[in-house]
PDB file of N, CA and C in Angstrom:
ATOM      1  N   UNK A   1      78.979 145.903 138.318  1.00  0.00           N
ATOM      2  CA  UNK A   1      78.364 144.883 139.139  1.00  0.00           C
ATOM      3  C   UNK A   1      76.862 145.152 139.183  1.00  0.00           C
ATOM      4  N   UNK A   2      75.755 143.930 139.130  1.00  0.00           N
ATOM      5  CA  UNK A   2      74.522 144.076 138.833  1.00  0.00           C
ATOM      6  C   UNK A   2      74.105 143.931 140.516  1.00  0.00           C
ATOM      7  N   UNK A   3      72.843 144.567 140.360  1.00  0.00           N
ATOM      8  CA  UNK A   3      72.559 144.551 142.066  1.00  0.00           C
ATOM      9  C   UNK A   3      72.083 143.073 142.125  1.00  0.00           C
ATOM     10  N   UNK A   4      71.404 142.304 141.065  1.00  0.00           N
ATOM     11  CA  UNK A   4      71.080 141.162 141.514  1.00  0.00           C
ATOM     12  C   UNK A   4      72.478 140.331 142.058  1.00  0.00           C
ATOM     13  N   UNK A   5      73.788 140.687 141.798  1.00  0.00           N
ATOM     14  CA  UNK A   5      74.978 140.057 142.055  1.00  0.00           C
ATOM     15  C   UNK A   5      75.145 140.789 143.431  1.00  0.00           C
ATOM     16  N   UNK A   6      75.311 141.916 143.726  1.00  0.00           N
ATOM     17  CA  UNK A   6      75.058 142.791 145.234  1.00  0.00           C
ATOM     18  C   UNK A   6      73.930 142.035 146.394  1.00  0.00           C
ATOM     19  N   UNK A   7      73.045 141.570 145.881  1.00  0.00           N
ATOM     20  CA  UNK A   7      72.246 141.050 146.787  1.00  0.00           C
ATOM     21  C   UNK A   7      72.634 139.860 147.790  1.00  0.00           C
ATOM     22  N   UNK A   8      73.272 139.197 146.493  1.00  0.00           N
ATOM     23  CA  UNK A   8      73.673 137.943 147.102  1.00  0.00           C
ATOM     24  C   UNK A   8      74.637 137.508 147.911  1.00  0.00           C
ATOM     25  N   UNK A   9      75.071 139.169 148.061  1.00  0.00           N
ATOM     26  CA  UNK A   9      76.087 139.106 149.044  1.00  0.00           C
ATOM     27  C   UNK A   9      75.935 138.943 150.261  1.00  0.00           C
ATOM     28  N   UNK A  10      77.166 139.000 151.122  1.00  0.00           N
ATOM     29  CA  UNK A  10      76.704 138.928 152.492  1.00  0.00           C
ATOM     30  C   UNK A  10      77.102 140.519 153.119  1.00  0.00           C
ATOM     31  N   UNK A  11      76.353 140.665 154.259  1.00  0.00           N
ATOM     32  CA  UNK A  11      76.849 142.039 154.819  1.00  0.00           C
ATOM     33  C   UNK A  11      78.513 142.485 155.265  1.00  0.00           C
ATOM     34  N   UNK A  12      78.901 141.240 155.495  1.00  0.00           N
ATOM     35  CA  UNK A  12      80.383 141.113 155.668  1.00  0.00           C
ATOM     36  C   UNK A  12      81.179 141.440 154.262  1.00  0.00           C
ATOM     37  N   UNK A  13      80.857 140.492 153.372  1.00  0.00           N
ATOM     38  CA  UNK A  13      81.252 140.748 151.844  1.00  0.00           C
ATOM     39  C   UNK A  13      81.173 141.918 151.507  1.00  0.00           C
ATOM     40  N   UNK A  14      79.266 142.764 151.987  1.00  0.00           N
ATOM     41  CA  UNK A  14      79.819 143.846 150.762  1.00  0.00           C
ATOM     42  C   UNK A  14      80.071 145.175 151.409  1.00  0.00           C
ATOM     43  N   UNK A  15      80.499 144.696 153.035  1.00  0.00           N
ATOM     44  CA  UNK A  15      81.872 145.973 153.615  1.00  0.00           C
ATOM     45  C   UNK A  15      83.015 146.019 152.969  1.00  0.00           C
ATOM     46  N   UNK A  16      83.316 144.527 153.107  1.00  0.00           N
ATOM     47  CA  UNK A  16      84.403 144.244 152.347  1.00  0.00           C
ATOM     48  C   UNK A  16      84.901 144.855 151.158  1.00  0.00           C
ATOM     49  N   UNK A  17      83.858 144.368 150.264  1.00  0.00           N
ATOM     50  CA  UNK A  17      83.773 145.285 148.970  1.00  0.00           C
ATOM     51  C   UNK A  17      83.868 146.489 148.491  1.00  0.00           C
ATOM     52  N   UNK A  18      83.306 147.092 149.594  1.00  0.00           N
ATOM     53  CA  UNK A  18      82.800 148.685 149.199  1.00  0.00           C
ATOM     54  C   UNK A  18      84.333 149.547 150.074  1.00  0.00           C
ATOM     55  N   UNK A  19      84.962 148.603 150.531  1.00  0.00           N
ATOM     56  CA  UNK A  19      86.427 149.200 151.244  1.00  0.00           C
ATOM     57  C   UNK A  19      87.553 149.294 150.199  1.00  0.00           C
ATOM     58  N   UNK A  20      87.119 147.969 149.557  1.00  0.00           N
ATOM     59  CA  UNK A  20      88.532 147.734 147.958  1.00  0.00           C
ATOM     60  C   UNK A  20      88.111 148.702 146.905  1.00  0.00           C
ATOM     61  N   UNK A  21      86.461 148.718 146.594  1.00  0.00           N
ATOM     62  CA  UNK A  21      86.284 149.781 145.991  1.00  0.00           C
ATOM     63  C   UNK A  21      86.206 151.068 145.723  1.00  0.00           C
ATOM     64  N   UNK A  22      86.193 151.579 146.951  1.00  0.00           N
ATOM     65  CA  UNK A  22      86.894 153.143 147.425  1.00  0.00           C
ATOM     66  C   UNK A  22      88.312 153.250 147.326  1.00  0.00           C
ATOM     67  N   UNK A  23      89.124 152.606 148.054  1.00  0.00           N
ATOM     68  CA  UNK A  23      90.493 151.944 147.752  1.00  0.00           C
ATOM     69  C   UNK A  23      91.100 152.296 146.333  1.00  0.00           C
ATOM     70  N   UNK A  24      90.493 151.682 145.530  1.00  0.00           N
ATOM     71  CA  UNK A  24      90.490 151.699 143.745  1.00  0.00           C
ATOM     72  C   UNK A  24      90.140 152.980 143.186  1.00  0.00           C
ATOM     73  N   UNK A  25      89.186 153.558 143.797  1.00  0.00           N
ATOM     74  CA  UNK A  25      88.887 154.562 143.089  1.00  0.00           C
ATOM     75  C   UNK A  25      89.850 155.806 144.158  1.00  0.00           C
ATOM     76  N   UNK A  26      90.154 155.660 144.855  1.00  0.00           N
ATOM     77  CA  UNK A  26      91.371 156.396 145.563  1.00  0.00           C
ATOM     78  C   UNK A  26      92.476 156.746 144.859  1.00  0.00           C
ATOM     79  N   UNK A  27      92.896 155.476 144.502  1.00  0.00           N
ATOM     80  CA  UNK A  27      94.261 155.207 144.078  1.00  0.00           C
ATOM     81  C   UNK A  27      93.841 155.495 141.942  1.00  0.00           C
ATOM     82  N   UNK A  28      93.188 155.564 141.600  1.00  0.00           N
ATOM     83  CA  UNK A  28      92.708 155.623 140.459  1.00  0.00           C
ATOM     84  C   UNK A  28      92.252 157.642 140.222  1.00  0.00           C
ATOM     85  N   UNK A  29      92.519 157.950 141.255  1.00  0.00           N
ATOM     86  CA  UNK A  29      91.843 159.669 141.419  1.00  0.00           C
ATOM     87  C   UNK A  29      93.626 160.098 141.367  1.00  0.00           C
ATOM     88  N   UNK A  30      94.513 159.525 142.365  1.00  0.00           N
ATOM     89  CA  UNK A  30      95.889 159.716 142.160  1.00  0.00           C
ATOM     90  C   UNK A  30      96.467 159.598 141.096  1.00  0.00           C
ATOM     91  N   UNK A  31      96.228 158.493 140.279  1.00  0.00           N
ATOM     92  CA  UNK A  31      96.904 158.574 139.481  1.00  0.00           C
ATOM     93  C   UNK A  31      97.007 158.939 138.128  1.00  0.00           C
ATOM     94  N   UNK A  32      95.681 159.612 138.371  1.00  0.00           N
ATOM     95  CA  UNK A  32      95.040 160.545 137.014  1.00  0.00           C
ATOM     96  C   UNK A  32      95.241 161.789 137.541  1.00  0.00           C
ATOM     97  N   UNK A  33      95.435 162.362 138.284  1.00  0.00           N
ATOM     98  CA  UNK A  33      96.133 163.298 138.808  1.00  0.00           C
ATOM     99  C   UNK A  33      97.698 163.348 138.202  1.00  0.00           C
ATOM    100  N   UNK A  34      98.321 162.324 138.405  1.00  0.00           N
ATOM    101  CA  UNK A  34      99.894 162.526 138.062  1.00  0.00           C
ATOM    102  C   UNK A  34      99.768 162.360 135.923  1.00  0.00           C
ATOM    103  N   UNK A  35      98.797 161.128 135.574  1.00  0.00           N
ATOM    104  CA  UNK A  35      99.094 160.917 134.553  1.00  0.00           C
ATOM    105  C   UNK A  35      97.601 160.590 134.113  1.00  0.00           C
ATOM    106  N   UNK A  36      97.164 161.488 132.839  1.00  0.00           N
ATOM    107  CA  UNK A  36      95.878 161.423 132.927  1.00  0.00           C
ATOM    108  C   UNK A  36      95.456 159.474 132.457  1.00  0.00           C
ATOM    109  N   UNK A  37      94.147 159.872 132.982  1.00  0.00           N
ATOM    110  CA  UNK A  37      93.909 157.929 132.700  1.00  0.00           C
ATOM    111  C   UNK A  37      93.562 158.357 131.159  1.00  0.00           C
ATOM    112  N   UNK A  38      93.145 156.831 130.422  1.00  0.00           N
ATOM    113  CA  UNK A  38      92.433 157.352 129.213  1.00  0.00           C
ATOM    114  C   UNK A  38      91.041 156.462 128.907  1.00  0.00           C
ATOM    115  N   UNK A  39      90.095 155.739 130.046  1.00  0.00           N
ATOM    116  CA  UNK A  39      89.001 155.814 129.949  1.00  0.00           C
ATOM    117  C   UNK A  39      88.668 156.280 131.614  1.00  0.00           C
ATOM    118  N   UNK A  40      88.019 157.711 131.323  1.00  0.00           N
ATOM    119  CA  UNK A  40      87.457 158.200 132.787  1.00  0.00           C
ATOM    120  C   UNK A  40      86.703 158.164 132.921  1.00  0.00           C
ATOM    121  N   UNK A  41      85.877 157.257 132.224  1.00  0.00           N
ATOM    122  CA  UNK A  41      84.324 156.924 132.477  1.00  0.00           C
ATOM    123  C   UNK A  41      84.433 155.916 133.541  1.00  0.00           C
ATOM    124  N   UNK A  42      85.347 155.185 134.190  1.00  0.00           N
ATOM    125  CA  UNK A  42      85.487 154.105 135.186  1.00  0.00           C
ATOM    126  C   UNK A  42      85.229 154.862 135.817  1.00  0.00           C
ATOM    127  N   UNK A  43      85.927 156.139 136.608  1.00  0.00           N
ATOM    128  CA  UNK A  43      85.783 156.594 137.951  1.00  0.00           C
ATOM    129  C   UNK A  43      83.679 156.595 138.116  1.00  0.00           C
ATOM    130  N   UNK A  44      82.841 156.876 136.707  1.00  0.00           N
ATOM    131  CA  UNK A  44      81.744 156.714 137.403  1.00  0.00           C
ATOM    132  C   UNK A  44      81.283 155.736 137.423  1.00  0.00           C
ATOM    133  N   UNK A  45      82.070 154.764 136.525  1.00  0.00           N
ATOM    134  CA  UNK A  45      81.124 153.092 137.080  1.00  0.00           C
ATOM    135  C   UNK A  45      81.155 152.845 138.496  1.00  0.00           C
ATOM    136  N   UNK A  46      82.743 152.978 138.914  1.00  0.00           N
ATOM    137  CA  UNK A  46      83.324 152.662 140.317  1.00  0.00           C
ATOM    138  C   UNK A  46      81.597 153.361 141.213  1.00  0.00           C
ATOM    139  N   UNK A  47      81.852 154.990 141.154  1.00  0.00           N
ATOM    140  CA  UNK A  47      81.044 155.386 141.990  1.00  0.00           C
ATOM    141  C   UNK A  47      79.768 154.894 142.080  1.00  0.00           C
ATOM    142  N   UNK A  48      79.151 154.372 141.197  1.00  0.00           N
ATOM    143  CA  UNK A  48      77.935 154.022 141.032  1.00  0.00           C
ATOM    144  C   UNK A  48      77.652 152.702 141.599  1.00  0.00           C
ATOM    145  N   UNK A  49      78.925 151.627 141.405  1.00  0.00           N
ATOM    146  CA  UNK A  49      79.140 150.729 141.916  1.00  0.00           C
ATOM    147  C   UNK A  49      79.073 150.699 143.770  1.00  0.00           C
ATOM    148  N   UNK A  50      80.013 151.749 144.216  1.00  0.00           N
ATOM    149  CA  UNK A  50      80.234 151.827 145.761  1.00  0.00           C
ATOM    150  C   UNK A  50      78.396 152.428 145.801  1.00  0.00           C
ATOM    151  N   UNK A  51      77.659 152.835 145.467  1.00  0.00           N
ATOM    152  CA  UNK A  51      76.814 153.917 146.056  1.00  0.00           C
ATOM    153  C   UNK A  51      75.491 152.915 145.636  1.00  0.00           C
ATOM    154  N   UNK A  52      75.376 151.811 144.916  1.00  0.00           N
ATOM    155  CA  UNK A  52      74.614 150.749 144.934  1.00  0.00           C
ATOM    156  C   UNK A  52      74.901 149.675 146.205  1.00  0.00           C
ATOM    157  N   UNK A  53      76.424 149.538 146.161  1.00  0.00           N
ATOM    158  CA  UNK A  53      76.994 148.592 147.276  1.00  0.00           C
ATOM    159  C   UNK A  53      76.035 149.015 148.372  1.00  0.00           C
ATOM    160  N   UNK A  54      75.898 149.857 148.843  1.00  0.00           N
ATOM    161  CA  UNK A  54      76.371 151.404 150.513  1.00  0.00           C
ATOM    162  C   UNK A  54      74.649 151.110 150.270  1.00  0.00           C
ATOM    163  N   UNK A  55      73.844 150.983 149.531  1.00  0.00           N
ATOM    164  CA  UNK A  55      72.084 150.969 149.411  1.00  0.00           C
ATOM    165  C   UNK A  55      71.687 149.560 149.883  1.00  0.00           C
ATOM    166  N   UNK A  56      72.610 148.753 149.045  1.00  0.00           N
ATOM    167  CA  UNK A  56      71.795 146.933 149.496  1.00  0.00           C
ATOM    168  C   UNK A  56      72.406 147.192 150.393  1.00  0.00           C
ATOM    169  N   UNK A  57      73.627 147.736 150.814  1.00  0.00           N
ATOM    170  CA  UNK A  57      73.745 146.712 152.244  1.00  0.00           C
ATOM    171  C   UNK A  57      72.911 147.798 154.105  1.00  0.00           C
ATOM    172  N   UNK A  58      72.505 148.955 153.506  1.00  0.00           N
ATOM    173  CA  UNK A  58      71.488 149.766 154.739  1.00  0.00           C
ATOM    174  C   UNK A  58      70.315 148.973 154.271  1.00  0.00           C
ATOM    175  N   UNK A  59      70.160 148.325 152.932  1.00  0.00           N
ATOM    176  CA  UNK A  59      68.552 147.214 152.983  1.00  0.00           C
ATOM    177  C   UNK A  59      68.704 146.004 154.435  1.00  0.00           C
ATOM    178  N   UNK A  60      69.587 145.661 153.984  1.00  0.00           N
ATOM    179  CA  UNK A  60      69.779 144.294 154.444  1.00  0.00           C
ATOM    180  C   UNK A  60      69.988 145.038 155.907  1.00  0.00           C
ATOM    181  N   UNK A  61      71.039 145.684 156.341  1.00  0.00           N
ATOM    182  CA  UNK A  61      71.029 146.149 157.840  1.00  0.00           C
ATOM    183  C   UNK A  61      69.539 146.239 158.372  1.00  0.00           C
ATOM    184  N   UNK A  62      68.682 147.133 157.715  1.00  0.00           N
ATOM    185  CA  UNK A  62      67.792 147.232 158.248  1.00  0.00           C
ATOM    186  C   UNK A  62      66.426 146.130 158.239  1.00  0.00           C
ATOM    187  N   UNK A  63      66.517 145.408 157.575  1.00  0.00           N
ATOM    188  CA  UNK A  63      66.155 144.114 157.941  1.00  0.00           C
ATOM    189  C   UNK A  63      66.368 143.169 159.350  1.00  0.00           C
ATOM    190  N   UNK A  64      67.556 143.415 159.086  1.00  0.00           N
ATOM    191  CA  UNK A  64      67.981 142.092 160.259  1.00  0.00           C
ATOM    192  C   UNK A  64      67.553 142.998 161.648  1.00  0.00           C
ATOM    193  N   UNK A  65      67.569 144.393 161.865  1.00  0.00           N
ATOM    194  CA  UNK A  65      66.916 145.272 163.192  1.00  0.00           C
ATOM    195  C   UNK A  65      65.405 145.097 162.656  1.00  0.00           C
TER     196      UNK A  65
END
């Protein structure tokens, strides 16, 4: 996900978001645990993804204060 697509979110949306995407990468840490995955380069898109999410949206919080 591109941050220009992150932006346009709303603060509601990208709680939202960043809850399914932990979620995913939860359940994606389990189950490479039981059975290895075979592209584990996702787990760092995911992270990179949640940890861009978790940045626009303390922008935008701190805006609206």
């Amino acid at each position: 996900m591109k941050a220009s697509e992150v932006r346009e979110m709303s603060i509601a949306d990208l709680q939202d978001r960043i809850g399914v995407e932990t979620q995913r990468l939860n359940s994606m840490r389990i189950n490479h645990a039981i059975s290895p995955l075979e592209n584990t380069s996702e787990f760092n898109k995911i992270r990179k993804d949640i940890a861009r999410m978790k940045t626009i949206l303390a922008e935008k919080e701190k805006e609206q204060n």
